[in-house]
C-alpha atoms as a PDB file:
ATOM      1  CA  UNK A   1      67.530 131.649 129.732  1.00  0.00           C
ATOM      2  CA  UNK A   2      66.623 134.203 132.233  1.00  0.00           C
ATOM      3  CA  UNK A   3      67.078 133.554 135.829  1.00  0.00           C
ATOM      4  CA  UNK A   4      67.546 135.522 139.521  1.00  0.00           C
ATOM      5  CA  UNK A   5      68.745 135.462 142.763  1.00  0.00           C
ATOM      6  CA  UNK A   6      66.147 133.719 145.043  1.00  0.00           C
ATOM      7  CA  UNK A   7      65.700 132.570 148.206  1.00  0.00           C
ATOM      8  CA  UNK A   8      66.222 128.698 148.987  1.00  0.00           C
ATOM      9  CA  UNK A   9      63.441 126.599 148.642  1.00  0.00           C
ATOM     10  CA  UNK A  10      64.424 123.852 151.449  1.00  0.00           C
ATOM     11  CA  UNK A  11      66.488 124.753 154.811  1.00  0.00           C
ATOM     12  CA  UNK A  12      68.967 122.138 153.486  1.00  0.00           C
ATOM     13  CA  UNK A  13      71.338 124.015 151.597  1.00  0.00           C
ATOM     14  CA  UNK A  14      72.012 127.437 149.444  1.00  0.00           C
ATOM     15  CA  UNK A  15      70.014 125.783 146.138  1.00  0.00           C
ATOM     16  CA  UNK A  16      66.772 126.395 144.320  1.00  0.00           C
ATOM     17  CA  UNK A  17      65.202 122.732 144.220  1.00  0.00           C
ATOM     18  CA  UNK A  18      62.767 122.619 140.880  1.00  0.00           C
ATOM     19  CA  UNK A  19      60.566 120.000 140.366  1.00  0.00           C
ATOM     20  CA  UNK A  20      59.429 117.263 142.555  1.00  0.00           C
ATOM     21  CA  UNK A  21      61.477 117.091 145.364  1.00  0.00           C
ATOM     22  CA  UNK A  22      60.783 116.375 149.483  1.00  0.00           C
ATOM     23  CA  UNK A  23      62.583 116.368 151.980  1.00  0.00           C
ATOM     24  CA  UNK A  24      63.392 112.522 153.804  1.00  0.00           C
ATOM     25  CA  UNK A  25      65.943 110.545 156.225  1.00  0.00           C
ATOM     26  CA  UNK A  26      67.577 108.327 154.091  1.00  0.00           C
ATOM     27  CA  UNK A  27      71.007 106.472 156.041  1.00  0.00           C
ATOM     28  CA  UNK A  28      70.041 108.459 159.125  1.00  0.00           C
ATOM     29  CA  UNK A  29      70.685 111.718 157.516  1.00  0.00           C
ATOM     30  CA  UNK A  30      68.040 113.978 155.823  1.00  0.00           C
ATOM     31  CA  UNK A  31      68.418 114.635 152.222  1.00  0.00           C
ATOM     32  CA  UNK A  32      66.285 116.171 148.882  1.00  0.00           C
ATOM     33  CA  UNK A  33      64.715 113.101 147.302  1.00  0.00           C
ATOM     34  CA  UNK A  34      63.297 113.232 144.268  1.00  0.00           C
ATOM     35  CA  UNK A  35      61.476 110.351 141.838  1.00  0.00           C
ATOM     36  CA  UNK A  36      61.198 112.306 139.193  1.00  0.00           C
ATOM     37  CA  UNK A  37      63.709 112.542 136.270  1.00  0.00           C
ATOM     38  CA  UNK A  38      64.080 115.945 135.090  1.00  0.00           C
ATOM     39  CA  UNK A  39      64.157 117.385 138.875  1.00  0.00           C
ATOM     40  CA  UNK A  40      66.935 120.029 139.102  1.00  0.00           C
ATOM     41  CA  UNK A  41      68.845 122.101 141.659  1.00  0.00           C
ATOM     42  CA  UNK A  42      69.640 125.671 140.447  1.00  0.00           C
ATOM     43  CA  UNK A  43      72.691 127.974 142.519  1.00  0.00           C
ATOM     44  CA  UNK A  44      75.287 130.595 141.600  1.00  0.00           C
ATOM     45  CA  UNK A  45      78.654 130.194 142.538  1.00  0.00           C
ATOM     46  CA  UNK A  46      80.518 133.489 143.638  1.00  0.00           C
ATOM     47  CA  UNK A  47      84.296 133.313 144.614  1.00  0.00           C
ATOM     48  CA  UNK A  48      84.213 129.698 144.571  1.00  0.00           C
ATOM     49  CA  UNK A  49      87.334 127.506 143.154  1.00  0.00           C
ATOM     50  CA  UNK A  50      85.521 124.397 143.915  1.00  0.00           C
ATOM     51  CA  UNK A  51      82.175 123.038 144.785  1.00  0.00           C
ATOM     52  CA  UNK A  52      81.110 119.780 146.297  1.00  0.00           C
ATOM     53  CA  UNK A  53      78.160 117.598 145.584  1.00  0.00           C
ATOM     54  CA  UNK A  54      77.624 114.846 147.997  1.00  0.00           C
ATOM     55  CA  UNK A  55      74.779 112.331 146.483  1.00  0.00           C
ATOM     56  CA  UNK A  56      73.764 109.451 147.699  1.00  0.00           C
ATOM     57  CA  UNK A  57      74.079 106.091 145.769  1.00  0.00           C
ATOM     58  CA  UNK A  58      71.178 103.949 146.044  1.00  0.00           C
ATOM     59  CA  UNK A  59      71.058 102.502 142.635  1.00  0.00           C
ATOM     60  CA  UNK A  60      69.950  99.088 142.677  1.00  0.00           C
ATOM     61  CA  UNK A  61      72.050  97.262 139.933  1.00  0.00           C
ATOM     62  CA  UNK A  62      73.264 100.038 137.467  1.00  0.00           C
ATOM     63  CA  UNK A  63      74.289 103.323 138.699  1.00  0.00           C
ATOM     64  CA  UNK A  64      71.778 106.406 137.939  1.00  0.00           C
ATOM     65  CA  UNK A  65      72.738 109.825 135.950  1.00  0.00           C
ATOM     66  CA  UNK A  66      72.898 113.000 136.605  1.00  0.00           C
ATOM     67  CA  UNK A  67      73.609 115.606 134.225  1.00  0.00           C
ATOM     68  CA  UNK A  68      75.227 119.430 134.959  1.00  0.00           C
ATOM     69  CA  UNK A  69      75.445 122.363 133.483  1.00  0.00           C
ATOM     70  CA  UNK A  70      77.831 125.678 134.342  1.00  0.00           C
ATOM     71  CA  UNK A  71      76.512 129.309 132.699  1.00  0.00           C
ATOM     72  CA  UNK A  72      74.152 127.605 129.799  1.00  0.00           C
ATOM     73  CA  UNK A  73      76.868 125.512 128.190  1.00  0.00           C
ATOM     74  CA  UNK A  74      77.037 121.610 127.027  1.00  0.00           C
ATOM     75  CA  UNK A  75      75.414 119.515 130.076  1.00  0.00           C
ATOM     76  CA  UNK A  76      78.233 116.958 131.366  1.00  0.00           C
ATOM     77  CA  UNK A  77      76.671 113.906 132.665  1.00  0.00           C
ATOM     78  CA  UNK A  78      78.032 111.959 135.638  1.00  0.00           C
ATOM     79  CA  UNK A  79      77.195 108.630 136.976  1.00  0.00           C
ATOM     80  CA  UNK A  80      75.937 108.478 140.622  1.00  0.00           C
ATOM     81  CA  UNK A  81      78.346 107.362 143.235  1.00  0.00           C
ATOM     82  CA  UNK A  82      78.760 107.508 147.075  1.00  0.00           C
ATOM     83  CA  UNK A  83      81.877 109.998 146.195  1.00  0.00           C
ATOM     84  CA  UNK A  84      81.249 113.727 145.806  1.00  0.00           C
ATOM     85  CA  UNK A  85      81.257 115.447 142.643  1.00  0.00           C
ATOM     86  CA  UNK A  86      83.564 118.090 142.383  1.00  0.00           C
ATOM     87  CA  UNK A  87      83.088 120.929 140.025  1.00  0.00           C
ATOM     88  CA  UNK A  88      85.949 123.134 139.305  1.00  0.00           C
ATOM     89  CA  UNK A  89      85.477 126.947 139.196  1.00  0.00           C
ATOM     90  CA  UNK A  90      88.187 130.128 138.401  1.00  0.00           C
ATOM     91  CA  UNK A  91      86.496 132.379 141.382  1.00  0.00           C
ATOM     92  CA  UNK A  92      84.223 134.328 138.397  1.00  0.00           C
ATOM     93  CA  UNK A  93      80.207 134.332 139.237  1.00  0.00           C
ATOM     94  CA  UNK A  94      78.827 130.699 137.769  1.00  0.00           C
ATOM     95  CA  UNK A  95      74.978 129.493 137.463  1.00  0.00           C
ATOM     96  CA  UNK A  96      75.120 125.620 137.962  1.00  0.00           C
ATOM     97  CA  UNK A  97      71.996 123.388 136.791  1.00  0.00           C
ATOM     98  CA  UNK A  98      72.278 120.255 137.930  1.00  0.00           C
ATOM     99  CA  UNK A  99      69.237 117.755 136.461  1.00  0.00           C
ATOM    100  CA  UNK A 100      68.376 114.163 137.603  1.00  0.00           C
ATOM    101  CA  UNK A 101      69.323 112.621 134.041  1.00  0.00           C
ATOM    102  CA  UNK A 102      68.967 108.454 133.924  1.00  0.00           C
ATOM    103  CA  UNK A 103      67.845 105.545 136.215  1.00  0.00           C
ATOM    104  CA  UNK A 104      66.801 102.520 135.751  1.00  0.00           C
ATOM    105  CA  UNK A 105      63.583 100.237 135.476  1.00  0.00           C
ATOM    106  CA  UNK A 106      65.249  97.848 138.421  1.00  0.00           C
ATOM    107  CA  UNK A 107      65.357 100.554 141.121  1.00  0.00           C
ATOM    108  CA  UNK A 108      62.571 100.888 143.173  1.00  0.00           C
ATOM    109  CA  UNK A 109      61.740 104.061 143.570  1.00  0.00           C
ATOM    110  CA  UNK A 110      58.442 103.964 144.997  1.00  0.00           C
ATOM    111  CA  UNK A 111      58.852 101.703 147.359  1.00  0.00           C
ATOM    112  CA  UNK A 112      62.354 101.348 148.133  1.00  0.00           C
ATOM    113  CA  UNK A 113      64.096 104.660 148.544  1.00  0.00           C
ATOM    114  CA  UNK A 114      66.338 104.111 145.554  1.00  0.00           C
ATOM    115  CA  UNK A 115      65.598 107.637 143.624  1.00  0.00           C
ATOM    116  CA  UNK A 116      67.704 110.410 143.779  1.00  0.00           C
ATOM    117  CA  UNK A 117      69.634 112.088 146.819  1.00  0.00           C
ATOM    118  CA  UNK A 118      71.263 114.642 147.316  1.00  0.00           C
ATOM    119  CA  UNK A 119      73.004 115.325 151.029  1.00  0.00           C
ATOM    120  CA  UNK A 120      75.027 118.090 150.414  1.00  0.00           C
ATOM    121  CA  UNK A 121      76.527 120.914 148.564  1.00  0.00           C
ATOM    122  CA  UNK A 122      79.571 123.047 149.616  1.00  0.00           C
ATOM    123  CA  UNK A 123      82.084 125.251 148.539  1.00  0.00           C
ATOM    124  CA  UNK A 124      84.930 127.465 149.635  1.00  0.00           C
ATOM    125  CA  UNK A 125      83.105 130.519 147.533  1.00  0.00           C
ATOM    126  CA  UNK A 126      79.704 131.697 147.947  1.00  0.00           C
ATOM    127  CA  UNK A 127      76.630 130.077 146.971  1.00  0.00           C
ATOM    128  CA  UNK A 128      73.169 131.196 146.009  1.00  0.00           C
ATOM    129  CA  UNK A 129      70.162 129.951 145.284  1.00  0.00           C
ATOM    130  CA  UNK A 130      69.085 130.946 141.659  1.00  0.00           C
ATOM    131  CA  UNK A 131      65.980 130.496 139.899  1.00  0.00           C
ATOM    132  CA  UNK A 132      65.602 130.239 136.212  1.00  0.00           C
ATOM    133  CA  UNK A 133      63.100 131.126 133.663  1.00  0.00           C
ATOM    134  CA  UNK A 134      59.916 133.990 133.261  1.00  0.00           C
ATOM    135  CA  UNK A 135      57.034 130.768 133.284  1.00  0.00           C
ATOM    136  CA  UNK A 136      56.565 127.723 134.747  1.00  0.00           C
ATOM    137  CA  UNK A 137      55.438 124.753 133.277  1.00  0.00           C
ATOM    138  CA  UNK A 138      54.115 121.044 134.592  1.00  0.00           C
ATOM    139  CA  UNK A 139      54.253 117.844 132.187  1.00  0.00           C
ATOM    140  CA  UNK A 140      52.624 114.487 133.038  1.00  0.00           C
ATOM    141  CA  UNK A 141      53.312 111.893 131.285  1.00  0.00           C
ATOM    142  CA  UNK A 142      55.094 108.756 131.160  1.00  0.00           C
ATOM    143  CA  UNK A 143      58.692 107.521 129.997  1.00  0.00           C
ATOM    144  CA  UNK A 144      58.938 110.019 126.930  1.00  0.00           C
ATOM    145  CA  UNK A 145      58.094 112.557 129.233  1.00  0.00           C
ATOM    146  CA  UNK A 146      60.503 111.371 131.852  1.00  0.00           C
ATOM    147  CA  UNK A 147      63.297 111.219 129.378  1.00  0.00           C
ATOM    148  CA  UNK A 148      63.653 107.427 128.935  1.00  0.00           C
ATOM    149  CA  UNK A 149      65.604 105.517 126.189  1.00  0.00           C
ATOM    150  CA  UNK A 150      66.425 109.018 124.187  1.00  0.00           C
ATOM    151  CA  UNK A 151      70.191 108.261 123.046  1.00  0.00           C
ATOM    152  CA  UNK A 152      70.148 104.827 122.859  1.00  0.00           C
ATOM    153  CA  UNK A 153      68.777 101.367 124.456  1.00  0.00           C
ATOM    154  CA  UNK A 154      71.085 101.258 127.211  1.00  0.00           C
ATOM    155  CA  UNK A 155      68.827 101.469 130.646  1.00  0.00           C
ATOM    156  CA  UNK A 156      69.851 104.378 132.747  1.00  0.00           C
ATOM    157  CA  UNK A 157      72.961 105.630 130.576  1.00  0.00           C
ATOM    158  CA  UNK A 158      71.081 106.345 127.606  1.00  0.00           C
ATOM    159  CA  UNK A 159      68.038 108.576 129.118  1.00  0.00           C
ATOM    160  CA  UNK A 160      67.942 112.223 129.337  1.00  0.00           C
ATOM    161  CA  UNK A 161      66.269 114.030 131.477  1.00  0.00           C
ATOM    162  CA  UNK A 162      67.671 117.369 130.223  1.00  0.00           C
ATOM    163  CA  UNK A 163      67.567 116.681 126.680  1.00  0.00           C
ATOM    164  CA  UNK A 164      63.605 115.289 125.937  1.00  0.00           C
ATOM    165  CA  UNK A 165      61.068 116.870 124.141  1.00  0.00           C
ATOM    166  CA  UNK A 166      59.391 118.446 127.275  1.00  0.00           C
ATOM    167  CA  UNK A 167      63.073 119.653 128.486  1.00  0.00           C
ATOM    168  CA  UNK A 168      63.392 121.362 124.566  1.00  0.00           C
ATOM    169  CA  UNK A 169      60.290 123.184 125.510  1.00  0.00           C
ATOM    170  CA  UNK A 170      60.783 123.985 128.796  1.00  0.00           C
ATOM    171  CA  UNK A 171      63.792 125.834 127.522  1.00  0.00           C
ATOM    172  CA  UNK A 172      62.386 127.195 124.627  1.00  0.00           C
ATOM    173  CA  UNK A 173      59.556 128.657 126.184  1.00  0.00           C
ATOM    174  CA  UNK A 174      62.323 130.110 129.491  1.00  0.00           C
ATOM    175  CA  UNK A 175      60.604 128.174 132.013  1.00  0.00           C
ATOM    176  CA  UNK A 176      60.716 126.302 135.174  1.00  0.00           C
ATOM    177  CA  UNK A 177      59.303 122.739 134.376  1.00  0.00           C
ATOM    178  CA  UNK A 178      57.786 120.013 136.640  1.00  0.00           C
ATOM    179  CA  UNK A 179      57.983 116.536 135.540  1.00  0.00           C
ATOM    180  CA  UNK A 180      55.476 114.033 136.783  1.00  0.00           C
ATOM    181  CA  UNK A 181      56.268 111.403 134.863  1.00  0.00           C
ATOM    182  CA  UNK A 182      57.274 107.333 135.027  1.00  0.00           C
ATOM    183  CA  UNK A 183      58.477 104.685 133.174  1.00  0.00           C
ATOM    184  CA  UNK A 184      55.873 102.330 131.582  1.00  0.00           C
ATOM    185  CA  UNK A 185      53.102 104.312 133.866  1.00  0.00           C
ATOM    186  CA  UNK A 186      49.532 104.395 131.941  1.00  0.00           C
ATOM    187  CA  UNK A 187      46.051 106.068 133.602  1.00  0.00           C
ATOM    188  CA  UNK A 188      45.447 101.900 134.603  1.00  0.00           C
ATOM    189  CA  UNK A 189      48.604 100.448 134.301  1.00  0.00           C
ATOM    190  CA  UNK A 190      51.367 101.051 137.258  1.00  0.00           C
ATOM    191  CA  UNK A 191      55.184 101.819 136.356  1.00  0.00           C
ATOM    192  CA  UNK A 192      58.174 100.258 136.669  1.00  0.00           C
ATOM    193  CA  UNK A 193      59.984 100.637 140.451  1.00  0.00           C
ATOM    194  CA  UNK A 194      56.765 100.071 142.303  1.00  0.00           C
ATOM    195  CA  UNK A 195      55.081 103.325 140.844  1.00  0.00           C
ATOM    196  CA  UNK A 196      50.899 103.273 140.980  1.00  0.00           C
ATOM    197  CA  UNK A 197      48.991 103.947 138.136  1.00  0.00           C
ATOM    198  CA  UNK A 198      49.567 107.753 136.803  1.00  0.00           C
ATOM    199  CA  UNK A 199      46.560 109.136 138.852  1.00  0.00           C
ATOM    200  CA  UNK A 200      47.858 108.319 142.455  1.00  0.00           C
ATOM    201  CA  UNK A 201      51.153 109.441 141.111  1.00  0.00           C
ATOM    202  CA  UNK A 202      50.339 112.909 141.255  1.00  0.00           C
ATOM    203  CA  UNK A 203      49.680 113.708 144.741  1.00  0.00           C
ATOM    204  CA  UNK A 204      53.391 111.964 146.097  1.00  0.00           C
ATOM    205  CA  UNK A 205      56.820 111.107 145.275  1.00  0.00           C
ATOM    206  CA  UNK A 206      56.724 107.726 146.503  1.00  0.00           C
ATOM    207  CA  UNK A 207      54.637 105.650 148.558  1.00  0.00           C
ATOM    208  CA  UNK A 208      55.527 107.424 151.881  1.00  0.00           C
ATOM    209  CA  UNK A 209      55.980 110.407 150.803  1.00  0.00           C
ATOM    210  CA  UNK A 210      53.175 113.236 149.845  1.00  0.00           C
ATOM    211  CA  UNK A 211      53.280 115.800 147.846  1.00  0.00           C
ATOM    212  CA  UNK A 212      50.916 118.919 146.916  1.00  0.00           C
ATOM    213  CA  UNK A 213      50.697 119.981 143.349  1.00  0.00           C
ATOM    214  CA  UNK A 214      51.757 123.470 142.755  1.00  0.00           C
ATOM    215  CA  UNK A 215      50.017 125.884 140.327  1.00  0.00           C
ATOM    216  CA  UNK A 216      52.015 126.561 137.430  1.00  0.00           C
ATOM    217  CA  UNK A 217      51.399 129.032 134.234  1.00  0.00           C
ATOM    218  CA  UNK A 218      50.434 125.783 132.113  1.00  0.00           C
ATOM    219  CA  UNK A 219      49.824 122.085 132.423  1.00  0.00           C
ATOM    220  CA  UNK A 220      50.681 119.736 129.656  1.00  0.00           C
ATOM    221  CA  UNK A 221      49.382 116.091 129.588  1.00  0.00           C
ATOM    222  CA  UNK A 222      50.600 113.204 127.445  1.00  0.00           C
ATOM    223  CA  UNK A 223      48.969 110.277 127.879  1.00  0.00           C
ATOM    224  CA  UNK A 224      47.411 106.792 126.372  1.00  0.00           C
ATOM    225  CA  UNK A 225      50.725 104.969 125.101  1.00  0.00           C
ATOM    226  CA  UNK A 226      50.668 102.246 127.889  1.00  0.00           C
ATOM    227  CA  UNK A 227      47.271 101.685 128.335  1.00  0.00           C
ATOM    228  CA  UNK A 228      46.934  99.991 124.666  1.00  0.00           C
ATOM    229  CA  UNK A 229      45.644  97.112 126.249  1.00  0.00           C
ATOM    230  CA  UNK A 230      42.423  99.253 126.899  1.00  0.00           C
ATOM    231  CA  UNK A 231      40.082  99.161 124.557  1.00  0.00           C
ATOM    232  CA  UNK A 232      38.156 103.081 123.628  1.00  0.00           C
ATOM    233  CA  UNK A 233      35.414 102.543 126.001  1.00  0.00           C
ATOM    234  CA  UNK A 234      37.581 101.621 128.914  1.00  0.00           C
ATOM    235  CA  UNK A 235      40.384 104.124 127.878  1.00  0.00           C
ATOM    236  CA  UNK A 236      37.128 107.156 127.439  1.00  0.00           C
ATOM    237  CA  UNK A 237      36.207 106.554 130.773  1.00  0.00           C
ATOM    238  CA  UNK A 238      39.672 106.616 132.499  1.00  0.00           C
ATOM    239  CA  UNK A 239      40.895 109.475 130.580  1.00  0.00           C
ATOM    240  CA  UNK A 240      37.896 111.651 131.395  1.00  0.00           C
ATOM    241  CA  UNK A 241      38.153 110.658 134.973  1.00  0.00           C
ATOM    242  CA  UNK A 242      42.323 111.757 134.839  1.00  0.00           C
ATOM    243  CA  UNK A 243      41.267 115.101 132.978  1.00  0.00           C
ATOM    244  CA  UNK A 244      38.985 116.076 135.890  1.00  0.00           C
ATOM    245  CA  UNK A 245      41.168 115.186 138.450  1.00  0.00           C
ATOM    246  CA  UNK A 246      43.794 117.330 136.971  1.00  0.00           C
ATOM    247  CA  UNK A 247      41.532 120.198 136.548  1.00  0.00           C
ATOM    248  CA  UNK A 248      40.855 120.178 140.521  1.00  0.00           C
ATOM    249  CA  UNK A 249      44.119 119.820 141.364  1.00  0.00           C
ATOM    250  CA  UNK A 250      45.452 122.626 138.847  1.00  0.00           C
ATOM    251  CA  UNK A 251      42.097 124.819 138.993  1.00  0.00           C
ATOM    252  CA  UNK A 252      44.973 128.091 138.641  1.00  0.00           C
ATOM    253  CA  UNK A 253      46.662 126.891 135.984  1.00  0.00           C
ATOM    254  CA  UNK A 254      45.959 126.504 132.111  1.00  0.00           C
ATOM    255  CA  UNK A 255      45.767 123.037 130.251  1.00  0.00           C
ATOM    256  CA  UNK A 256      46.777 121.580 127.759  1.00  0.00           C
ATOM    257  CA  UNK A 257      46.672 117.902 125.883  1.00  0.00           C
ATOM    258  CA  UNK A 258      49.635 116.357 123.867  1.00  0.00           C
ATOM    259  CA  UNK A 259      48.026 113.486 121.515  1.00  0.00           C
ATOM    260  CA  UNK A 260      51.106 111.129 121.965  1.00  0.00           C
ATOM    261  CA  UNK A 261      53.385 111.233 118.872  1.00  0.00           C
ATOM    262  CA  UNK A 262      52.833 107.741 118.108  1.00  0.00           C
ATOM    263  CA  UNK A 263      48.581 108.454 118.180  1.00  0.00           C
ATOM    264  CA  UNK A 264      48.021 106.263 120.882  1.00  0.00           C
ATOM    265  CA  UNK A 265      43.901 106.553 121.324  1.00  0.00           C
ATOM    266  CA  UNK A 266      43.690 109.817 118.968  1.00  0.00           C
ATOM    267  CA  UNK A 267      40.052 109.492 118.212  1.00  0.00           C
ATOM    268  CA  UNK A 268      39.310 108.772 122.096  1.00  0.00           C
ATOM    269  CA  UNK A 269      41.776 111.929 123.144  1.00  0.00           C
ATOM    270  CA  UNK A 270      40.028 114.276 120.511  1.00  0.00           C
ATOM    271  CA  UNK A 271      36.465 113.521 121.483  1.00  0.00           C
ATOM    272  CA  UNK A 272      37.012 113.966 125.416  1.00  0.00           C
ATOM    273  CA  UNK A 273      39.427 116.781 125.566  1.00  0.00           C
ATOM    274  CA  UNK A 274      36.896 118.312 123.136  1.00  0.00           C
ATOM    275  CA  UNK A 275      34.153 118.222 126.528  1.00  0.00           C
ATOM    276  CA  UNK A 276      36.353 120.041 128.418  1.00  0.00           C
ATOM    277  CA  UNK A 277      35.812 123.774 126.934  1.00  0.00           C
ATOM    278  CA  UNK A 278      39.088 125.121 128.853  1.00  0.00           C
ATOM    279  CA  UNK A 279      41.468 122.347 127.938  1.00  0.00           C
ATOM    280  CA  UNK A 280      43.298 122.772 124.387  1.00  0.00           C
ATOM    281  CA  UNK A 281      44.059 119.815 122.273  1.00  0.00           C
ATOM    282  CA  UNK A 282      47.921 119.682 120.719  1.00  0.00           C
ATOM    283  CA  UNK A 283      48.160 117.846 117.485  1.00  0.00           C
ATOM    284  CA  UNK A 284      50.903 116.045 116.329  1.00  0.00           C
ATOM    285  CA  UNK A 285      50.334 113.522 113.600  1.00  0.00           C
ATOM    286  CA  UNK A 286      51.739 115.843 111.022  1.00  0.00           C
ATOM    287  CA  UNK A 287      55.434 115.984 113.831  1.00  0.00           C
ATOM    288  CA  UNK A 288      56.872 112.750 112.460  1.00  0.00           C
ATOM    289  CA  UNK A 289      59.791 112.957 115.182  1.00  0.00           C
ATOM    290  CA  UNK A 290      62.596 110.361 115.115  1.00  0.00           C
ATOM    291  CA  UNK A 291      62.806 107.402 117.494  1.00  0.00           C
ATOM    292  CA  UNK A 292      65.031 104.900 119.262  1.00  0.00           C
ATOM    293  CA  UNK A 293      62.252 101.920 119.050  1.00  0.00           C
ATOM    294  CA  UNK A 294      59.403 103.144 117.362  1.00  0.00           C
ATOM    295  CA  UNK A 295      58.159 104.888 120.644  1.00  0.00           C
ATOM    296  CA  UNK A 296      60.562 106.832 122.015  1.00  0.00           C
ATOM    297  CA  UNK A 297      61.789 109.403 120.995  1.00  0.00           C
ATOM    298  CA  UNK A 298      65.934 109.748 120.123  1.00  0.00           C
ATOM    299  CA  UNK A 299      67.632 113.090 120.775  1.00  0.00           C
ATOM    300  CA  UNK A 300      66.930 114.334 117.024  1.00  0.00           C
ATOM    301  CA  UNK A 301      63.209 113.681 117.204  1.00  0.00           C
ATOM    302  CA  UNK A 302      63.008 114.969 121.071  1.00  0.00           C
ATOM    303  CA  UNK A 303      64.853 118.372 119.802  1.00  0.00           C
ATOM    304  CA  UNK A 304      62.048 118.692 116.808  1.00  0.00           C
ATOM    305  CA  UNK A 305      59.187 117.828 119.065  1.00  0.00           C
ATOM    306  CA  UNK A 306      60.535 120.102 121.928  1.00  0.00           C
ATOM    307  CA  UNK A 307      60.813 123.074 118.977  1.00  0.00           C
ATOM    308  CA  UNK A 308      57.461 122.095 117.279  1.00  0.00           C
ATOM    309  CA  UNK A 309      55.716 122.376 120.476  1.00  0.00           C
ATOM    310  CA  UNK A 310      57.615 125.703 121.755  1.00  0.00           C
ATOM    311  CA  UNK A 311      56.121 126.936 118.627  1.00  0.00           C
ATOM    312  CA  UNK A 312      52.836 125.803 118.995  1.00  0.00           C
ATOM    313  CA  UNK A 313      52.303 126.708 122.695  1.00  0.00           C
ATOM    314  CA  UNK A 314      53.486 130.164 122.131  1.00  0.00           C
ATOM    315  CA  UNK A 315      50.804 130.719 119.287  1.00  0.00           C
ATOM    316  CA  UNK A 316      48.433 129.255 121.375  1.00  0.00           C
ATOM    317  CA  UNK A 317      49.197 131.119 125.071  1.00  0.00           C
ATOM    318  CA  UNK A 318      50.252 134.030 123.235  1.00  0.00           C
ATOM    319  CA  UNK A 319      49.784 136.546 126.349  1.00  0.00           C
ATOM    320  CA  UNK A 320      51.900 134.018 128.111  1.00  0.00           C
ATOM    321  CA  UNK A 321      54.349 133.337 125.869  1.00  0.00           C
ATOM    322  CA  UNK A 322      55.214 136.520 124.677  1.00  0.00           C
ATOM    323  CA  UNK A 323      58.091 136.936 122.729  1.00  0.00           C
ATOM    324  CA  UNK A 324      59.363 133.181 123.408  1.00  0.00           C
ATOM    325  CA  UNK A 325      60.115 130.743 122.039  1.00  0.00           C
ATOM    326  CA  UNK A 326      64.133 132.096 122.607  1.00  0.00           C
ATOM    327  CA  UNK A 327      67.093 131.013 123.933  1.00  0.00           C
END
């Protein structure tokens, strides 16, 4: 994974924020808030024998996840508490990754302020922010996209933001990655926590709170598992409608449709994607990926998916993928 110095995203503290993330008072003090599992915060360590994260814990029932990684090795995950995490260091240069890994359905983090906080980062070394990757990438989805349910059916604990099929990719392919994704969100059915149907998802992080998309080198959608209550006409109509709103608000960026790996309205994805003459159409039927529940996928099936579609975005964006997928 390539990455590079940069300059800090926020005026909060010496960190590349990467994903969906805003700025908010939360406890009287202002913090980057994110919704979104997946989210990250990228910095180098120079000099440092220690650094402190200071998170907030606003977990409604069980605590949420977080998951680090120092210079490209193993993630560690760590449950969210009101007590800093302390990371370790020997003084040597270190690139730390830390990605918002696991909440639950309970939390309300729409309407509710319990998503993820972070209030502070410190050190007795140097930090910089650092920015990964040669591409950028933005997924919409819902809970397989998110991460949900991947190692097991234990809410919160068992998801993994850093290890689902769109984090595989996102690696794969050395590239920044934007999740917009919820759990149990369809294109007319709202998510869990108080998140609104996928469509008014994508222009804020919760329901105070807006954000603007930003253009990235490609947009992948996977959509259609919770709407099955739809029938094709209703879901042909909705879909369309989400597909043109996407194009406006990504008009820079390229597109690109998953059909989801359980072939959730197939026929109805195939025929509209096929109207749209700059959109391409990602087939999977043939993927077979391994699940926790018949739906989502485990961390065997998210690790073929995530390869399968490395491989088939860099055949199809060729100029853009060049050289990748690598590690």
């Amino acid at each position: 994974m390539d990455y590079q110095v940069t300059q800090a995203n926020q005026p909060l503290m010496p960190a590349y924020f990467q994903g969906r993330w805003a700025i908010k008072e939360i406890e009287q003090q202002p913090v980057m808030y994110s919704t979104n599992l997946g989210a990250e915060m990228w910095f180098q360590a120079t000099a440092a024998s220690f650094v402190r994260i200071t998170m907030l814990d606003l977990a409604r029932e069980l605590p949420s996840w977080i998951a680090i990684q120092i210079d490209g090795l193993p993630f560690q995950r760590q449950a969210v508490t009101s007590e800093p995490i302390w990371l370790t260091l020997d003084g040597r240069p270190h690139v730390i990754r830390l990605v918002l890994s696991g909440n639950t359905d309970e939390d309300r983090v729409w309407d509710g302020n319990q998503g993820f906080a972070i209030s502070a980062l410190t050190s007795d070394g140097t930090l910089q922010p650092v920015q990964l990757g040669r591409h950028s990438l933005t997924w919409i989805g819902d809970s397989l996209t998110a991460g949900c349910w991947v190692a097991g059916r234990n809410p919160g604990e068992d998801y993994r933001g850093e290890a689902n099929y769109a984090a595989v990719a996102s690696d794969l392919l050395n590239s920044r990655n934007v999740r917009i994704a919820y759990s149990a969100v369809g294109l007319q059915k709202p998510g869990t926590g108080g998140v609104p149907v996928l469509p008014d998802a994508l222009t804020a992080i919760d329901a105070t709170t807006p954000w603007q998309p930003v253009p990235t080198d490609l947009v992948v959608i996977n959509v259609g598992t919770n709407d099955r209550k739809l029938d094709d006409t209703a879901f042909t109509i909705v879909f369309r409608r989400f597909l043109n709103q996407v194009q406006r608000l990504y008009s820079n960026s390229r597109l690109a449709v998953l059909v989801p790996f359980n072939q959730a309205f197939a026929t109805v994805i195939r025929a509209v994607t096929a109207e749209f003459m700059q959109i391409e159409l990602i087939e999977t039927a043939t993927w077979h990926p391994s699940t926790t529940d018949d739906v989502h996928l485990d961390l065997a099936g998210s690790q073929l998916a995530g390869e399968l579609l490395a491989q088939e975005l860099t055949t199809r964006y060729a100029t853009l993928f060049s050289g990748e997928p690598q590690r």
